[in-house]
C-alpha atoms as a PDB file:
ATOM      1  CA  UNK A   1      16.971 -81.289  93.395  1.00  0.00           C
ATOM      2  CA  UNK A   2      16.196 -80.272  89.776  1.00  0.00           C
ATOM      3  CA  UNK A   3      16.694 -77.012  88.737  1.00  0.00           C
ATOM      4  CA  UNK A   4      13.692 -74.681  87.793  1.00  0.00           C
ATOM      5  CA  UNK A   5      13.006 -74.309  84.159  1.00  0.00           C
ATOM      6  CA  UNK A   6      11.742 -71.255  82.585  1.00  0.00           C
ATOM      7  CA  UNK A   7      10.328 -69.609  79.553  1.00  0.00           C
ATOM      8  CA  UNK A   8      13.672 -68.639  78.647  1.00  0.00           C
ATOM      9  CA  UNK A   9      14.503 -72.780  78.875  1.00  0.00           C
ATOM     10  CA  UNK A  10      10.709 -73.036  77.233  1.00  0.00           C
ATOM     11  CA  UNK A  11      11.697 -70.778  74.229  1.00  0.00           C
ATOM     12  CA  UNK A  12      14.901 -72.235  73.959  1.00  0.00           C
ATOM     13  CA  UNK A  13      13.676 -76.199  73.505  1.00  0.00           C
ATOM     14  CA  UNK A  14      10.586 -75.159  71.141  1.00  0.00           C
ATOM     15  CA  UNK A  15      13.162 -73.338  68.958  1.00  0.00           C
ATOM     16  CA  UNK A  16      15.450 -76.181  69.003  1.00  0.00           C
ATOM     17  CA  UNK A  17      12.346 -78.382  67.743  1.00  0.00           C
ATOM     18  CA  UNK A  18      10.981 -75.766  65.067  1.00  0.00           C
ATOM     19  CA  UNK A  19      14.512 -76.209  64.269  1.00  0.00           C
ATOM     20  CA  UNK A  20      14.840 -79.743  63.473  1.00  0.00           C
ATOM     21  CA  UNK A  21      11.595 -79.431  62.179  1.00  0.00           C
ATOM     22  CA  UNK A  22      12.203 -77.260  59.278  1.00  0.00           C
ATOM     23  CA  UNK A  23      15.208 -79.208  58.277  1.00  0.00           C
ATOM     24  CA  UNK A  24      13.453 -81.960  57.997  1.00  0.00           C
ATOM     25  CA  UNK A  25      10.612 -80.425  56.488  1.00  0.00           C
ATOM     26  CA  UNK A  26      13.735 -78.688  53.576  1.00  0.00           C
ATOM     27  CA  UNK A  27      14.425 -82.234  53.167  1.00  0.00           C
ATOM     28  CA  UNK A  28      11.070 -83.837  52.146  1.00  0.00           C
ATOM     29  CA  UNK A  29       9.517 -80.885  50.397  1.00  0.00           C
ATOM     30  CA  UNK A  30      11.873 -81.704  46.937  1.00  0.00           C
ATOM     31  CA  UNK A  31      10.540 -85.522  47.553  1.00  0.00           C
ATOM     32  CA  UNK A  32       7.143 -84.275  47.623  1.00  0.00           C
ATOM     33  CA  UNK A  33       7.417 -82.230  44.425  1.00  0.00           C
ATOM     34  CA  UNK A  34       8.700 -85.019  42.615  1.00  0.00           C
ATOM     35  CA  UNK A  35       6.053 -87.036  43.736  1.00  0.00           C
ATOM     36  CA  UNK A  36       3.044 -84.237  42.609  1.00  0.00           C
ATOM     37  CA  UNK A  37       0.990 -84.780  39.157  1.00  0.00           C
ATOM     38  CA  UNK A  38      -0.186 -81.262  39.154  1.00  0.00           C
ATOM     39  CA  UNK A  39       2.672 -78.821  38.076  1.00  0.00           C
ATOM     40  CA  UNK A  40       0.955 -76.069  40.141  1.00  0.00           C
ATOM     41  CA  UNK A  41       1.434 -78.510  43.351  1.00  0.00           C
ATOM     42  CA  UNK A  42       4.483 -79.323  42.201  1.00  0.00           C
ATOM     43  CA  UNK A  43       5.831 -75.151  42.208  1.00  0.00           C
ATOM     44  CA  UNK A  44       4.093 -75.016  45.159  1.00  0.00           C
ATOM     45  CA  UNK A  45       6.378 -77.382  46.921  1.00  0.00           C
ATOM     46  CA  UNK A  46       9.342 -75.886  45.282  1.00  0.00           C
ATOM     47  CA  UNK A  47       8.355 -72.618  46.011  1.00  0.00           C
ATOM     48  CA  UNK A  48       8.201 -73.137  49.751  1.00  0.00           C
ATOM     49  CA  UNK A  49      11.589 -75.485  50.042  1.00  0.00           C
ATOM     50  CA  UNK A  50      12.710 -71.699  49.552  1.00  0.00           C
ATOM     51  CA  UNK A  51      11.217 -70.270  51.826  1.00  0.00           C
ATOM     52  CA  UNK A  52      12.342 -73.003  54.239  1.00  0.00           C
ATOM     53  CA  UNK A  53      15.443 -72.026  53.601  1.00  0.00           C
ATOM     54  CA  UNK A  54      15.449 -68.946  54.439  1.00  0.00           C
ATOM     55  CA  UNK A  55      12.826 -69.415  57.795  1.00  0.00           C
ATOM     56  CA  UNK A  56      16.156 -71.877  58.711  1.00  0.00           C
ATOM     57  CA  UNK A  57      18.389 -68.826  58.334  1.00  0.00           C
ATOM     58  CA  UNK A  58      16.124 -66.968  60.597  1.00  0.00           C
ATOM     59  CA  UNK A  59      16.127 -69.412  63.082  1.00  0.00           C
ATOM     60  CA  UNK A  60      19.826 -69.590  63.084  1.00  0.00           C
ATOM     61  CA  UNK A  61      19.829 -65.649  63.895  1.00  0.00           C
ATOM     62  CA  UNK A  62      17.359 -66.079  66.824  1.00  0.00           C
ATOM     63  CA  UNK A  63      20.060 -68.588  68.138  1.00  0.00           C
ATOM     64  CA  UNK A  64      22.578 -66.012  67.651  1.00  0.00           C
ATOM     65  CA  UNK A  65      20.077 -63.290  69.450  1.00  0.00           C
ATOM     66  CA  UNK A  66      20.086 -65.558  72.783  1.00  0.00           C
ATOM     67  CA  UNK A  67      23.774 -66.790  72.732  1.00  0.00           C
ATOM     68  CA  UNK A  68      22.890 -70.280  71.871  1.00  0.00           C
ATOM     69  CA  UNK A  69      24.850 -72.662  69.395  1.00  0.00           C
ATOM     70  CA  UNK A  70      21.790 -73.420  66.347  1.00  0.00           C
ATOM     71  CA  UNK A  71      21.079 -77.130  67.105  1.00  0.00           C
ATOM     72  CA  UNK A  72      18.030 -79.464  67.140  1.00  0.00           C
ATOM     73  CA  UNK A  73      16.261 -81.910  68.864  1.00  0.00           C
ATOM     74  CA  UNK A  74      13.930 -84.522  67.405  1.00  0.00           C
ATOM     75  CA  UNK A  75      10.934 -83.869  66.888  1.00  0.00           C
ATOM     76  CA  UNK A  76       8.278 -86.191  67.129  1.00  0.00           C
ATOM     77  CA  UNK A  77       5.070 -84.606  65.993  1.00  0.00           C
ATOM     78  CA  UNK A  78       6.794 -83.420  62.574  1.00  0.00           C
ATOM     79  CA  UNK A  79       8.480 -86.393  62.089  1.00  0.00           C
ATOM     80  CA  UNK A  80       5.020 -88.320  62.090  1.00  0.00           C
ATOM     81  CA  UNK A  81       3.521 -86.001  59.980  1.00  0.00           C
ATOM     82  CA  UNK A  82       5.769 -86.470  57.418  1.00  0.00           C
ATOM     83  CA  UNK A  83       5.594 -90.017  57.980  1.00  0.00           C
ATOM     84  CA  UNK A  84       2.361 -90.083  57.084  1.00  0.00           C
ATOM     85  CA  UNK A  85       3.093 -88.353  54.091  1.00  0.00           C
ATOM     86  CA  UNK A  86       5.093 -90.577  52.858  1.00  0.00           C
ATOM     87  CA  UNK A  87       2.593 -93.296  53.657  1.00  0.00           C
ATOM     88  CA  UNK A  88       0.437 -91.408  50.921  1.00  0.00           C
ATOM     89  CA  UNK A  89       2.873 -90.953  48.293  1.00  0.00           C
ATOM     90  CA  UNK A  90       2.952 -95.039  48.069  1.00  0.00           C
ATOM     91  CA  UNK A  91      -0.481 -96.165  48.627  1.00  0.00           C
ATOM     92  CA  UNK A  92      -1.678 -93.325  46.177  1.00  0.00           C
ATOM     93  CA  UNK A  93       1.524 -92.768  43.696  1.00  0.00           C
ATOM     94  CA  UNK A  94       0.119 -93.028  40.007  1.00  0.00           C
ATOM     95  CA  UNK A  95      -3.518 -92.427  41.157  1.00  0.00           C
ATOM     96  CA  UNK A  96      -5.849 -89.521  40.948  1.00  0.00           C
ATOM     97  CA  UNK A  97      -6.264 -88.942  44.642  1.00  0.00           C
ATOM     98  CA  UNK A  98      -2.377 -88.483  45.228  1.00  0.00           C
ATOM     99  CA  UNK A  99      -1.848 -84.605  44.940  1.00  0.00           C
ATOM    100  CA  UNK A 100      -5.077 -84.234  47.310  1.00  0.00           C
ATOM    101  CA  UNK A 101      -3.350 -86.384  49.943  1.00  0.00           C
ATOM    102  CA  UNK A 102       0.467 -84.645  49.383  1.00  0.00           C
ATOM    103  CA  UNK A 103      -1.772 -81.217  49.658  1.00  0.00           C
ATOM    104  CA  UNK A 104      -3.419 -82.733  53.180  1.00  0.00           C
ATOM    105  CA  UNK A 105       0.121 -83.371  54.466  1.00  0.00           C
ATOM    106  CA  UNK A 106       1.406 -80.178  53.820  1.00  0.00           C
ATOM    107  CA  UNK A 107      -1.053 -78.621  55.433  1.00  0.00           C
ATOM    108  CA  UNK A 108      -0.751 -80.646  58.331  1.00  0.00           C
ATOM    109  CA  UNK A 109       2.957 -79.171  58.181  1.00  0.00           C
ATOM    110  CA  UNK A 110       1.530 -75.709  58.150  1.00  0.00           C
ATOM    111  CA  UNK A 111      -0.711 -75.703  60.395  1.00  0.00           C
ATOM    112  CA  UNK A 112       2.154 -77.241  63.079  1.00  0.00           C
ATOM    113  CA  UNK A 113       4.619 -74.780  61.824  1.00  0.00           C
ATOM    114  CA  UNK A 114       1.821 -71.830  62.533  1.00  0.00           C
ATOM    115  CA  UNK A 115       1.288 -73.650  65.944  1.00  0.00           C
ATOM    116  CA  UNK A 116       4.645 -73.344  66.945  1.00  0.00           C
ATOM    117  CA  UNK A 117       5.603 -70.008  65.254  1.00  0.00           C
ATOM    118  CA  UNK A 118       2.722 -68.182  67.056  1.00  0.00           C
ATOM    119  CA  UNK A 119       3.627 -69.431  70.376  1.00  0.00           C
ATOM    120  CA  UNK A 120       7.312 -68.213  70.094  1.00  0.00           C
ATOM    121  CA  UNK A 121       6.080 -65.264  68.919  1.00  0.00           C
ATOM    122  CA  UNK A 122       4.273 -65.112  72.457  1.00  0.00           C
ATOM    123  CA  UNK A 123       7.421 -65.916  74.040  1.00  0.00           C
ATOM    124  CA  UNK A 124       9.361 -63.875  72.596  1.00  0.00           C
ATOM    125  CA  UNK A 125       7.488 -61.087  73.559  1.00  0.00           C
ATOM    126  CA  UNK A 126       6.959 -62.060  76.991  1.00  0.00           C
ATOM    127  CA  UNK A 127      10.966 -62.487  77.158  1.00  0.00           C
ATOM    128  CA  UNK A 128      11.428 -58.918  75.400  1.00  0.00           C
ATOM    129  CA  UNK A 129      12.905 -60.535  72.397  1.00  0.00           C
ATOM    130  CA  UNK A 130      11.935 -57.633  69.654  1.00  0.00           C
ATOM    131  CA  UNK A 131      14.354 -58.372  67.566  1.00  0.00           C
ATOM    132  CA  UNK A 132      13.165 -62.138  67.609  1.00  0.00           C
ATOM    133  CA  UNK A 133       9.694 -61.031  67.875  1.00  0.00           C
ATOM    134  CA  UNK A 134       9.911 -59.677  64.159  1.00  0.00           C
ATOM    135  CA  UNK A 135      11.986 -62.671  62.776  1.00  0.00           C
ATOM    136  CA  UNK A 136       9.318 -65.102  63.987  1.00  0.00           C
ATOM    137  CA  UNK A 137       6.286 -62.722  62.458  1.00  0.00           C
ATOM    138  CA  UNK A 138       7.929 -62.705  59.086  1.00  0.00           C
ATOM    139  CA  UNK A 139       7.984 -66.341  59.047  1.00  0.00           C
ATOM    140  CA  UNK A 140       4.637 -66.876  60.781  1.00  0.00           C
ATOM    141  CA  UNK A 141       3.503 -64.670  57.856  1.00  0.00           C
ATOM    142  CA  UNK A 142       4.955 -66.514  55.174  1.00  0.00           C
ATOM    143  CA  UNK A 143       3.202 -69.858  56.806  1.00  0.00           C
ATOM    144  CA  UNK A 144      -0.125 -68.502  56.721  1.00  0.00           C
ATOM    145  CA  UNK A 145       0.280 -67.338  53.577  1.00  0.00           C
ATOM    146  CA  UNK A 146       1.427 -70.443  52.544  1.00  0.00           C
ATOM    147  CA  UNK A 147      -1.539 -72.391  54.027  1.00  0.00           C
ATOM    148  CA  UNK A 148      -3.813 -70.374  52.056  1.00  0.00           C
ATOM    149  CA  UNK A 149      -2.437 -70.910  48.625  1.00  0.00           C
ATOM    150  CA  UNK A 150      -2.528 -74.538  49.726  1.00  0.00           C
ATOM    151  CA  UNK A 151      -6.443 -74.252  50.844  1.00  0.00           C
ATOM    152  CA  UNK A 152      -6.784 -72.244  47.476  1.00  0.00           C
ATOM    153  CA  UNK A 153      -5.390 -74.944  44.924  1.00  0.00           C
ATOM    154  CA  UNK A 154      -7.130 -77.731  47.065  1.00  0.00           C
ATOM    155  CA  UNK A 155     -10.445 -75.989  46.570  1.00  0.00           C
ATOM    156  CA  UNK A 156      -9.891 -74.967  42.871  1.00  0.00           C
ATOM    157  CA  UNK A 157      -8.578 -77.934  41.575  1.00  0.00           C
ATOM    158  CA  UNK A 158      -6.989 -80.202  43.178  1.00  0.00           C
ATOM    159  CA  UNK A 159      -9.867 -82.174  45.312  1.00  0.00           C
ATOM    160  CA  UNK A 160     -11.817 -81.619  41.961  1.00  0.00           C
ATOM    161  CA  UNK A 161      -9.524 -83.867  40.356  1.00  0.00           C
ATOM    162  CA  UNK A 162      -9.220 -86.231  42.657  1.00  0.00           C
ATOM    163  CA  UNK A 163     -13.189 -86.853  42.695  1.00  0.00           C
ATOM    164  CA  UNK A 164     -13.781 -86.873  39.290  1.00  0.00           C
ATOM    165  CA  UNK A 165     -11.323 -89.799  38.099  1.00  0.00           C
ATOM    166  CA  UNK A 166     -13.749 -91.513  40.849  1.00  0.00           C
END
């Protein structure tokens, strides 16, 4: 007979997939600045590899605050996301559309990322995880914050761009 799961196994498997997730998301982001025209998109990236970083280093301390060895498991809806990324950096490299489709992928990113954060953040405070609770938040935080400058270049310049070398 198989044993029961429960939130705690719940909480335990979706932070071992944000996990993997933001690894692999550390490892495409320097890709993806490389592969941006516009040097604001470009900082953009850069700027939030950093901040990857350190969301990372968060989720190695909510490992730490359940006993649990920091590990990963694939995940399959990031790792078609960036896929599909990827799949716009060479069908649009060297055209004028190309930082409008790297700024859609991220933001596909981010709005997973938010997905998942705000449901551990649930979790968390179901399971009486404070001190988790308020690791998640500041990293939820710096996601939607994130998504917004995204939204904000998109609307101020980058989509312009792309439609007027149309």
């Amino acid at each position: 007979m198989a044993a029961t799961k429960t939130l705690d196994d719940l909480f335990y498997e979706t932070l071992k997939d944000i996990y993997y997730a933001e690894r692999k998301i550390s490892k495409a982001l320097p890709k993806m600045a490389r592969a941006a025209q516009s040097d604001e998109l470009k900082q953009a990236f850069q700027m939030h590899k950093d901040e990857t970083d350190g969301q990372i280093e968060r989720l190695q301390q909510i490992f730490e605050l359940i006993g649990k060895r920091a590990r990963g498991k694939t995940c399959a809806a990031i790792e078609g996301i960036i896929e599909e990324g990827e799949e716009i950096m060479d069908e649009f490299k060297g055209t004028p559309a190309l930082d409008a489709g790297l700024l859609a992928a991220a933001q596909a990113v981010e709005h997973y990322e938010i997905s998942r954060y705000g449901t551990l953040r649930a979790w968390a405070k179901q399971l009486g995880l404070k001190d988790a609770v308020s690791l998640i938040e500041e990293t939820l935080a710096e996601e939607e914050r994130t998504d917004e400058k995204l939204t904000g270049l998109a609307e101020d310049t980058v989509n312009a761009a792309a439609k007027k070398a149309a």
